[in-house]
PDB file of N, CA and C in Angstrom:
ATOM      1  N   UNK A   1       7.377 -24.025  20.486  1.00  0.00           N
ATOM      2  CA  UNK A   1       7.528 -22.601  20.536  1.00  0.00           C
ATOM      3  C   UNK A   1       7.940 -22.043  19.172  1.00  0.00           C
ATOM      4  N   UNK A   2       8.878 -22.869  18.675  1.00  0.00           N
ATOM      5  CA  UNK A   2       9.125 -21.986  17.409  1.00  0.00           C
ATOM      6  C   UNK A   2       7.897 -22.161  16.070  1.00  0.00           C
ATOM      7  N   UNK A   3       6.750 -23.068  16.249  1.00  0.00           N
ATOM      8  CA  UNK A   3       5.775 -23.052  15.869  1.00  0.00           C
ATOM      9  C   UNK A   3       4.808 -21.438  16.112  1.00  0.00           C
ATOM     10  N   UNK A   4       4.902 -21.463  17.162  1.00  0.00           N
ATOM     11  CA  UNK A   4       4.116 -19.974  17.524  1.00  0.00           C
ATOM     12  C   UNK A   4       5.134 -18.937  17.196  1.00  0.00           C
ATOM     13  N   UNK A   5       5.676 -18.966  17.068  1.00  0.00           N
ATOM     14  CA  UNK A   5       6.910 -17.913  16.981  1.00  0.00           C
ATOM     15  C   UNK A   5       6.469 -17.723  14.984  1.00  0.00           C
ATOM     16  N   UNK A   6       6.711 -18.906  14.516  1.00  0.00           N
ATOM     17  CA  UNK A   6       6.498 -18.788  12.792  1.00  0.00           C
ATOM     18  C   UNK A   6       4.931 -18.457  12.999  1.00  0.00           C
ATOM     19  N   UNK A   7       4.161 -18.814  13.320  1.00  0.00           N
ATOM     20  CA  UNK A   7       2.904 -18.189  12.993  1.00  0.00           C
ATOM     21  C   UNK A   7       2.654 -16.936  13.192  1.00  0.00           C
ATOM     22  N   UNK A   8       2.888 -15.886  14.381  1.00  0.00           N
ATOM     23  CA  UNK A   8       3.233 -14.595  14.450  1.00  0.00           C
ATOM     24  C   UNK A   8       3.487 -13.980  13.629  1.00  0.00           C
ATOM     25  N   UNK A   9       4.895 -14.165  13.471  1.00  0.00           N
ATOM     26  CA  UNK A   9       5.626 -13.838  12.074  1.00  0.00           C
ATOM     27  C   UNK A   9       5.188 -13.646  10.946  1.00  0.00           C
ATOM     28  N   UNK A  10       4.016 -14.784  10.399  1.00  0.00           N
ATOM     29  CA  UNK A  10       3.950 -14.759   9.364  1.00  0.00           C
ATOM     30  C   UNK A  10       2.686 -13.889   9.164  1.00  0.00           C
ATOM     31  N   UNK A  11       1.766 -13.478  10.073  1.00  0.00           N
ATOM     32  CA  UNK A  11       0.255 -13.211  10.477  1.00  0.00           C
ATOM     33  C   UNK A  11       0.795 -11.693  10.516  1.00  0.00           C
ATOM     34  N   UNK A  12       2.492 -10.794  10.813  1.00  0.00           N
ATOM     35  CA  UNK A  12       2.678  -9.601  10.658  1.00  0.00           C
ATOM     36  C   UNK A  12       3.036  -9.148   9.573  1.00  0.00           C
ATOM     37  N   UNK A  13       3.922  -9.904   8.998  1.00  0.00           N
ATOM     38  CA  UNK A  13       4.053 -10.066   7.390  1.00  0.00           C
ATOM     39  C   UNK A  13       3.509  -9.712   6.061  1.00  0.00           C
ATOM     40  N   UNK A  14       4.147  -8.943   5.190  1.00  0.00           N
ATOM     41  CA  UNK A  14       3.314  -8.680   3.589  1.00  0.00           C
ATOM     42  C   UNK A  14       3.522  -9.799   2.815  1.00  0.00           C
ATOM     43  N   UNK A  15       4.725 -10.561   3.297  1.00  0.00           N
ATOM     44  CA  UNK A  15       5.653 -11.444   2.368  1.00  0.00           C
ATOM     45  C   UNK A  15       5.582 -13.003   3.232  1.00  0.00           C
ATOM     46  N   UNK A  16       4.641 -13.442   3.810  1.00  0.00           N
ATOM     47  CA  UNK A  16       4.373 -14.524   5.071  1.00  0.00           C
ATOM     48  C   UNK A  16       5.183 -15.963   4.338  1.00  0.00           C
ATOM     49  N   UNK A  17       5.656 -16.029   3.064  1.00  0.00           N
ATOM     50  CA  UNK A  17       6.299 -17.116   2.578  1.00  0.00           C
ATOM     51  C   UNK A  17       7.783 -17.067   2.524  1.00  0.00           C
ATOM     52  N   UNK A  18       8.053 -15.592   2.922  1.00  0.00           N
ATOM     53  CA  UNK A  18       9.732 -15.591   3.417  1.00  0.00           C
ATOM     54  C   UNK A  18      10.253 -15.942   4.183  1.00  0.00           C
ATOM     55  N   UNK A  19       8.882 -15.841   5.384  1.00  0.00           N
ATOM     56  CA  UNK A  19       9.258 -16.202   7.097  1.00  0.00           C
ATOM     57  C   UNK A  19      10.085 -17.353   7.269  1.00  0.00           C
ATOM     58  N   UNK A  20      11.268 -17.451   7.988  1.00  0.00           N
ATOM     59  CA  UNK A  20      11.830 -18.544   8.146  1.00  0.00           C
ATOM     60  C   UNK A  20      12.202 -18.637  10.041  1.00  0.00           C
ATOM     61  N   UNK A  21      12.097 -19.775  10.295  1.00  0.00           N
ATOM     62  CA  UNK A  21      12.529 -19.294  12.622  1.00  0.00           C
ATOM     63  C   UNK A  21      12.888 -20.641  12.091  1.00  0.00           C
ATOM     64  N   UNK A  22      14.638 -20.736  12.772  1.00  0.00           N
ATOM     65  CA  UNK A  22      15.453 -21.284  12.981  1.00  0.00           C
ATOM     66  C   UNK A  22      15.657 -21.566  14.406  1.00  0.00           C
ATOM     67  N   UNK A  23      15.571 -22.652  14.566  1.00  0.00           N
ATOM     68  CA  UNK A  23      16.254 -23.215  16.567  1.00  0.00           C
ATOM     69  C   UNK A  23      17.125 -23.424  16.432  1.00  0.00           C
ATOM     70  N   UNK A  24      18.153 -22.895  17.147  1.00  0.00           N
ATOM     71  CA  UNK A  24      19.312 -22.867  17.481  1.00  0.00           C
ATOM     72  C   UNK A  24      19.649 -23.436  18.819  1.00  0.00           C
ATOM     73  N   UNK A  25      20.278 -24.814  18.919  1.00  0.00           N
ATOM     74  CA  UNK A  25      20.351 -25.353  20.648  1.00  0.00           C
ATOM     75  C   UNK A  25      21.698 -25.149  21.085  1.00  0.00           C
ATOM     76  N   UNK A  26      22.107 -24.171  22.175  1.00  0.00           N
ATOM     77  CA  UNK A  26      23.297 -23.906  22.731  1.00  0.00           C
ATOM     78  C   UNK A  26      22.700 -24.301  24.317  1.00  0.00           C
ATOM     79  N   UNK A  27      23.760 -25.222  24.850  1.00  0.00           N
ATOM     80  CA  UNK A  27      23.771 -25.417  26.096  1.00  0.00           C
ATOM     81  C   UNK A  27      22.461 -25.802  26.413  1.00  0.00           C
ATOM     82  N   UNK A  28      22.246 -24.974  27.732  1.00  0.00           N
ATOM     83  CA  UNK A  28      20.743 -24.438  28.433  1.00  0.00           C
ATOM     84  C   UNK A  28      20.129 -23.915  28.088  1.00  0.00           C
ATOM     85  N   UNK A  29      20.336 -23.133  26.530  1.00  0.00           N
ATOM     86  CA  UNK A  29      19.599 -22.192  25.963  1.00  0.00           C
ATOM     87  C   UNK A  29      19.146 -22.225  24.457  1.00  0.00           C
ATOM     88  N   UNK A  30      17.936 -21.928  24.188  1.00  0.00           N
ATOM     89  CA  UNK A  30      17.643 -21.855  22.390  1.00  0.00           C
ATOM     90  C   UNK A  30      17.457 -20.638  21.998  1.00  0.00           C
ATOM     91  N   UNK A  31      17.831 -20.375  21.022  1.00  0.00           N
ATOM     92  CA  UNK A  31      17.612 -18.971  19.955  1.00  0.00           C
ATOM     93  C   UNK A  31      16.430 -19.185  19.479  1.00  0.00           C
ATOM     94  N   UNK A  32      15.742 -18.774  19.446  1.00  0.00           N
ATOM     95  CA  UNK A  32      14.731 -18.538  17.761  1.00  0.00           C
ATOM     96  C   UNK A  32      15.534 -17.812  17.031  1.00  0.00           C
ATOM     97  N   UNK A  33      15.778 -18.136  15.658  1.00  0.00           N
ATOM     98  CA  UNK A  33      15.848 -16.973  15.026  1.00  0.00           C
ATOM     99  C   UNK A  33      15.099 -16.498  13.825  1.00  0.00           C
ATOM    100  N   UNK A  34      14.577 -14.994  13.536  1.00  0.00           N
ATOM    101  CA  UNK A  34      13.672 -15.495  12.443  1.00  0.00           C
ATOM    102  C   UNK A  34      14.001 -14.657  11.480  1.00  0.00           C
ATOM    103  N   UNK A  35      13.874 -14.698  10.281  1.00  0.00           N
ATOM    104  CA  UNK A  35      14.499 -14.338   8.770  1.00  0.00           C
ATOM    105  C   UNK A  35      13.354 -14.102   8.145  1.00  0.00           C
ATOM    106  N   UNK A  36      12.950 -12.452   7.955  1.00  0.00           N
ATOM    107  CA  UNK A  36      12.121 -12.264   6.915  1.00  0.00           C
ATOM    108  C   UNK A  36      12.618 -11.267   5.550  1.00  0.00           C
ATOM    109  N   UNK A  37      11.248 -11.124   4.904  1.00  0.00           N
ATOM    110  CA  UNK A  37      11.904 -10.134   3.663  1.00  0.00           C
ATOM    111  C   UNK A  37      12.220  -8.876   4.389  1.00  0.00           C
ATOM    112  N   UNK A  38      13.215  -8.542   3.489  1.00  0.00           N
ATOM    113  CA  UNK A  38      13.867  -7.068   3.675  1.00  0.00           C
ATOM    114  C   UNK A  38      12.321  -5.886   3.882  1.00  0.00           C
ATOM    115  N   UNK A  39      11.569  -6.040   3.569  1.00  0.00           N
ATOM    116  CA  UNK A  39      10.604  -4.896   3.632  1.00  0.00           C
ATOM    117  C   UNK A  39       9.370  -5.059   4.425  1.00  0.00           C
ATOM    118  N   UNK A  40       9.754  -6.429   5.340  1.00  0.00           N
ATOM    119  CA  UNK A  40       8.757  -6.966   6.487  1.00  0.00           C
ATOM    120  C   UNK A  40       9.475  -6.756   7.745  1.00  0.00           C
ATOM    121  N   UNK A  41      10.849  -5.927   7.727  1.00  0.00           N
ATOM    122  CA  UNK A  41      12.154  -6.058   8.918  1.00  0.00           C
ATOM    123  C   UNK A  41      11.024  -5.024   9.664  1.00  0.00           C
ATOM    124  N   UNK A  42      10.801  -3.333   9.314  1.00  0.00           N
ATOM    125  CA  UNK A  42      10.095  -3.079  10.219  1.00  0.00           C
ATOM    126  C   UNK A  42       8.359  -3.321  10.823  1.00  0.00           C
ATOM    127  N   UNK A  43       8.121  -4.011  10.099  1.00  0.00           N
ATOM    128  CA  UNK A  43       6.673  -5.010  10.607  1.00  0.00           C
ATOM    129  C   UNK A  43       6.992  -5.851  11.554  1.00  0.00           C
ATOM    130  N   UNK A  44       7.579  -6.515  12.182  1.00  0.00           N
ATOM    131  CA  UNK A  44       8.489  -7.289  12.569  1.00  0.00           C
ATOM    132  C   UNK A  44       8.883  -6.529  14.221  1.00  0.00           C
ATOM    133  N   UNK A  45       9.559  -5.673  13.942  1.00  0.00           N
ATOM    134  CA  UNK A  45      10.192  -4.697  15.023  1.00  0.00           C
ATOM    135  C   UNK A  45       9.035  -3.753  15.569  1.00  0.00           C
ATOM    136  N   UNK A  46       8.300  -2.990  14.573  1.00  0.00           N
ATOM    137  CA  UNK A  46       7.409  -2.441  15.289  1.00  0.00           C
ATOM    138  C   UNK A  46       7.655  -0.833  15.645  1.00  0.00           C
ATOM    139  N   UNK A  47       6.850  -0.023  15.859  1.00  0.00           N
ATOM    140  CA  UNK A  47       7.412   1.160  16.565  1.00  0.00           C
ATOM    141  C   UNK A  47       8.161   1.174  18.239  1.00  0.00           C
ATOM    142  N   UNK A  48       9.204   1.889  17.712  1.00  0.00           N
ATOM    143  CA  UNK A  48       9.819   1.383  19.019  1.00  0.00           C
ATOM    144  C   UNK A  48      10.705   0.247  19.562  1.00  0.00           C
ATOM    145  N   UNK A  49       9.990  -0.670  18.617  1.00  0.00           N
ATOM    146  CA  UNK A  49      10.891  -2.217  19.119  1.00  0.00           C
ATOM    147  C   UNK A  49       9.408  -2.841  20.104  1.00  0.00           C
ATOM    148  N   UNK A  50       8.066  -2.456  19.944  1.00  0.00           N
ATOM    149  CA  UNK A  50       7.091  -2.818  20.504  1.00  0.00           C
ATOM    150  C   UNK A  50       6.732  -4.249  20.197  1.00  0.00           C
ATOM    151  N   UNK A  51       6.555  -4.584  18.668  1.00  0.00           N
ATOM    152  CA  UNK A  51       6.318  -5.830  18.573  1.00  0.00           C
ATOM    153  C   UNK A  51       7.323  -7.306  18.704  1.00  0.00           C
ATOM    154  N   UNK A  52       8.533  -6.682  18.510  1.00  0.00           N
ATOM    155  CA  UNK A  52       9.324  -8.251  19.052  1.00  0.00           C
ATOM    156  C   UNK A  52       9.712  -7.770  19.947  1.00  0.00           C
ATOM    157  N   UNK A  53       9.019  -6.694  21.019  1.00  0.00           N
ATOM    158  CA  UNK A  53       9.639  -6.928  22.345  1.00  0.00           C
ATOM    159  C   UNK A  53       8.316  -7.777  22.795  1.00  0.00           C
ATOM    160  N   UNK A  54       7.379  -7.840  22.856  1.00  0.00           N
ATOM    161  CA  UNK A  54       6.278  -8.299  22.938  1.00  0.00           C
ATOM    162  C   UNK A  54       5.933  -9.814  22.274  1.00  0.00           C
ATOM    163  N   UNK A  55       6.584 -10.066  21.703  1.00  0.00           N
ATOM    164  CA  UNK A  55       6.643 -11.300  20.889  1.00  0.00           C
ATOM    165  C   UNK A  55       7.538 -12.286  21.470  1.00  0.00           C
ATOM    166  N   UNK A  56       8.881 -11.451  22.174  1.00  0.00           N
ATOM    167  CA  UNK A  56      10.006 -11.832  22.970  1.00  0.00           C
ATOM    168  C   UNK A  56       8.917 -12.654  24.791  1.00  0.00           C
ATOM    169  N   UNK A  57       8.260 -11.659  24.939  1.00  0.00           N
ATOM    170  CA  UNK A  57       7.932 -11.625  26.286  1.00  0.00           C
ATOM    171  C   UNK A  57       6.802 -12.685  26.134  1.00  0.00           C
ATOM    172  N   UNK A  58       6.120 -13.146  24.871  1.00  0.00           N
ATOM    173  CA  UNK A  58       5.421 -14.259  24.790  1.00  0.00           C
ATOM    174  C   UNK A  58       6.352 -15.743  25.133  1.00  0.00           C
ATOM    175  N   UNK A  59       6.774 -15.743  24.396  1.00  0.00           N
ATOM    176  CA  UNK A  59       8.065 -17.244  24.102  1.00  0.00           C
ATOM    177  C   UNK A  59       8.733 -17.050  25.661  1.00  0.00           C
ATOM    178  N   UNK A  60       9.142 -15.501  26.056  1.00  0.00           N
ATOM    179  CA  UNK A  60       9.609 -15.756  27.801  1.00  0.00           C
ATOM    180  C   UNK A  60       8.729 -16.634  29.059  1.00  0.00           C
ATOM    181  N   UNK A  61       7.572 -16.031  28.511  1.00  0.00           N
ATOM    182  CA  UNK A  61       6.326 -16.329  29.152  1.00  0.00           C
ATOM    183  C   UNK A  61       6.442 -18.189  29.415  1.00  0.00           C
ATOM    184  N   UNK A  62       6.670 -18.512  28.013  1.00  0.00           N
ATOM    185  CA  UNK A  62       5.952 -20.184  28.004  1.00  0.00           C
ATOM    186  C   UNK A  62       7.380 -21.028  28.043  1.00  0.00           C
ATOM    187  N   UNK A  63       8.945 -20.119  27.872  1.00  0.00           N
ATOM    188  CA  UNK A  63       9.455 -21.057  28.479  1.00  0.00           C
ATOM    189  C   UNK A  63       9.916 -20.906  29.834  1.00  0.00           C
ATOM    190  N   UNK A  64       9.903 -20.097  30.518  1.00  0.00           N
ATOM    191  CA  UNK A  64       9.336 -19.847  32.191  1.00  0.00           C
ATOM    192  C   UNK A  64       9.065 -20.910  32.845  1.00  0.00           C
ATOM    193  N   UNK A  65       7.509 -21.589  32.063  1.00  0.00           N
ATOM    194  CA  UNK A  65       6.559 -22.004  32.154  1.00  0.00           C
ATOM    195  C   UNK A  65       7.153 -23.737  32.164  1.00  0.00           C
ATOM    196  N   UNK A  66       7.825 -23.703  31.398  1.00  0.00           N
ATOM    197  CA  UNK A  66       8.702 -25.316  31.086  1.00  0.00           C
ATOM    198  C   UNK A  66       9.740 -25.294  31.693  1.00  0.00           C
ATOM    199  N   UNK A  67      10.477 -24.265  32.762  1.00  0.00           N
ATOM    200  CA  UNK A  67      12.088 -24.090  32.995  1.00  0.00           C
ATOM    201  C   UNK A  67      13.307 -24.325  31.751  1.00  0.00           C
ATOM    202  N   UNK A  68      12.488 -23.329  31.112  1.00  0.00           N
ATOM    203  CA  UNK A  68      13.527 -23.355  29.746  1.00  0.00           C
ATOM    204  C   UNK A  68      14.062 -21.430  29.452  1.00  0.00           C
ATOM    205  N   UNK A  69      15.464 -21.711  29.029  1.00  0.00           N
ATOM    206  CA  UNK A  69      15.296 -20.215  28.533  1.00  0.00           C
ATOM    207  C   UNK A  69      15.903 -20.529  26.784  1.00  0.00           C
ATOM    208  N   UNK A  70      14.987 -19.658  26.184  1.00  0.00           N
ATOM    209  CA  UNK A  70      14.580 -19.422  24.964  1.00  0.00           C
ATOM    210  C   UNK A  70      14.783 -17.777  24.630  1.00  0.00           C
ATOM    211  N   UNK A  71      15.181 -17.609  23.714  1.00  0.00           N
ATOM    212  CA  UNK A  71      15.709 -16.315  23.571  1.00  0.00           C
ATOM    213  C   UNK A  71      14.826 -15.947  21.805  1.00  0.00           C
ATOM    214  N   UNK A  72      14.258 -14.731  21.421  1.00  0.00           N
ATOM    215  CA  UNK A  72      14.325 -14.282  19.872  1.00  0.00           C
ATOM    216  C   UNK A  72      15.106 -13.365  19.315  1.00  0.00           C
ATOM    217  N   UNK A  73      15.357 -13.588  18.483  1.00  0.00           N
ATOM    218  CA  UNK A  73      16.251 -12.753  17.371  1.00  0.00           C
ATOM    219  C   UNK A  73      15.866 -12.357  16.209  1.00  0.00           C
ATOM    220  N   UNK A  74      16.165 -11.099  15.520  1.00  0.00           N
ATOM    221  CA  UNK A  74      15.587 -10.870  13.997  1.00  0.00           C
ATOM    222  C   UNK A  74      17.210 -10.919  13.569  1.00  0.00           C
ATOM    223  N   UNK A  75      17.020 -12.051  12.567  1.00  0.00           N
ATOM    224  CA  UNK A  75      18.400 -11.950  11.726  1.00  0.00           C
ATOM    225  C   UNK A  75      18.106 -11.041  10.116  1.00  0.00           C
ATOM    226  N   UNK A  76      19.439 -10.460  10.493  1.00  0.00           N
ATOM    227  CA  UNK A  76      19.368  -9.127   9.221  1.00  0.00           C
ATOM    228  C   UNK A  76      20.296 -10.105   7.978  1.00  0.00           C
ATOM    229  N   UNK A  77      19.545 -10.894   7.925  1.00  0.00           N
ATOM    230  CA  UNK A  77      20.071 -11.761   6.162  1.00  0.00           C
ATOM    231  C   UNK A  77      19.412 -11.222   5.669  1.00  0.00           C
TER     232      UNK A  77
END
């Protein structure tokens, strides 16, 4: 997942060599988290919050699919 998660990312991207998605394993649960350039934050988010809500509901989708919960995040580094 965090394979598809970095490819996304990088395919919305001006700056696709900043992209960074970090797994984070807590408990029962994983983070993605993903770290881009400062001027790809709203490419990323989208109008509205359309594209990583939608990006969110992909990764929900497929770990559903495995009985996993997986969570995304945009980290503001």
């Amino acid at each position: 997942m965090k394979d598809l998660v970095l490819q996304v990312a990088k395919a919305l991207v001006d700056h696709p060599d900043d992209v960074r998605v970090t797994k984070l394993e807590r408990n029962n649960h994983t983070l993605l988290e993903i770290t881009v350039n400062t001027e790809d934050v709203g490419k990323i988010i989208g109008k509205q919050g359309r594209i990583i809500k939608a990006l969110r509901n992909v990764v929900k989708a497929c770990a559903l699919r495995d009985n996993k919960k997986v969570s995304v995040e945009l980290s503001n580094r």
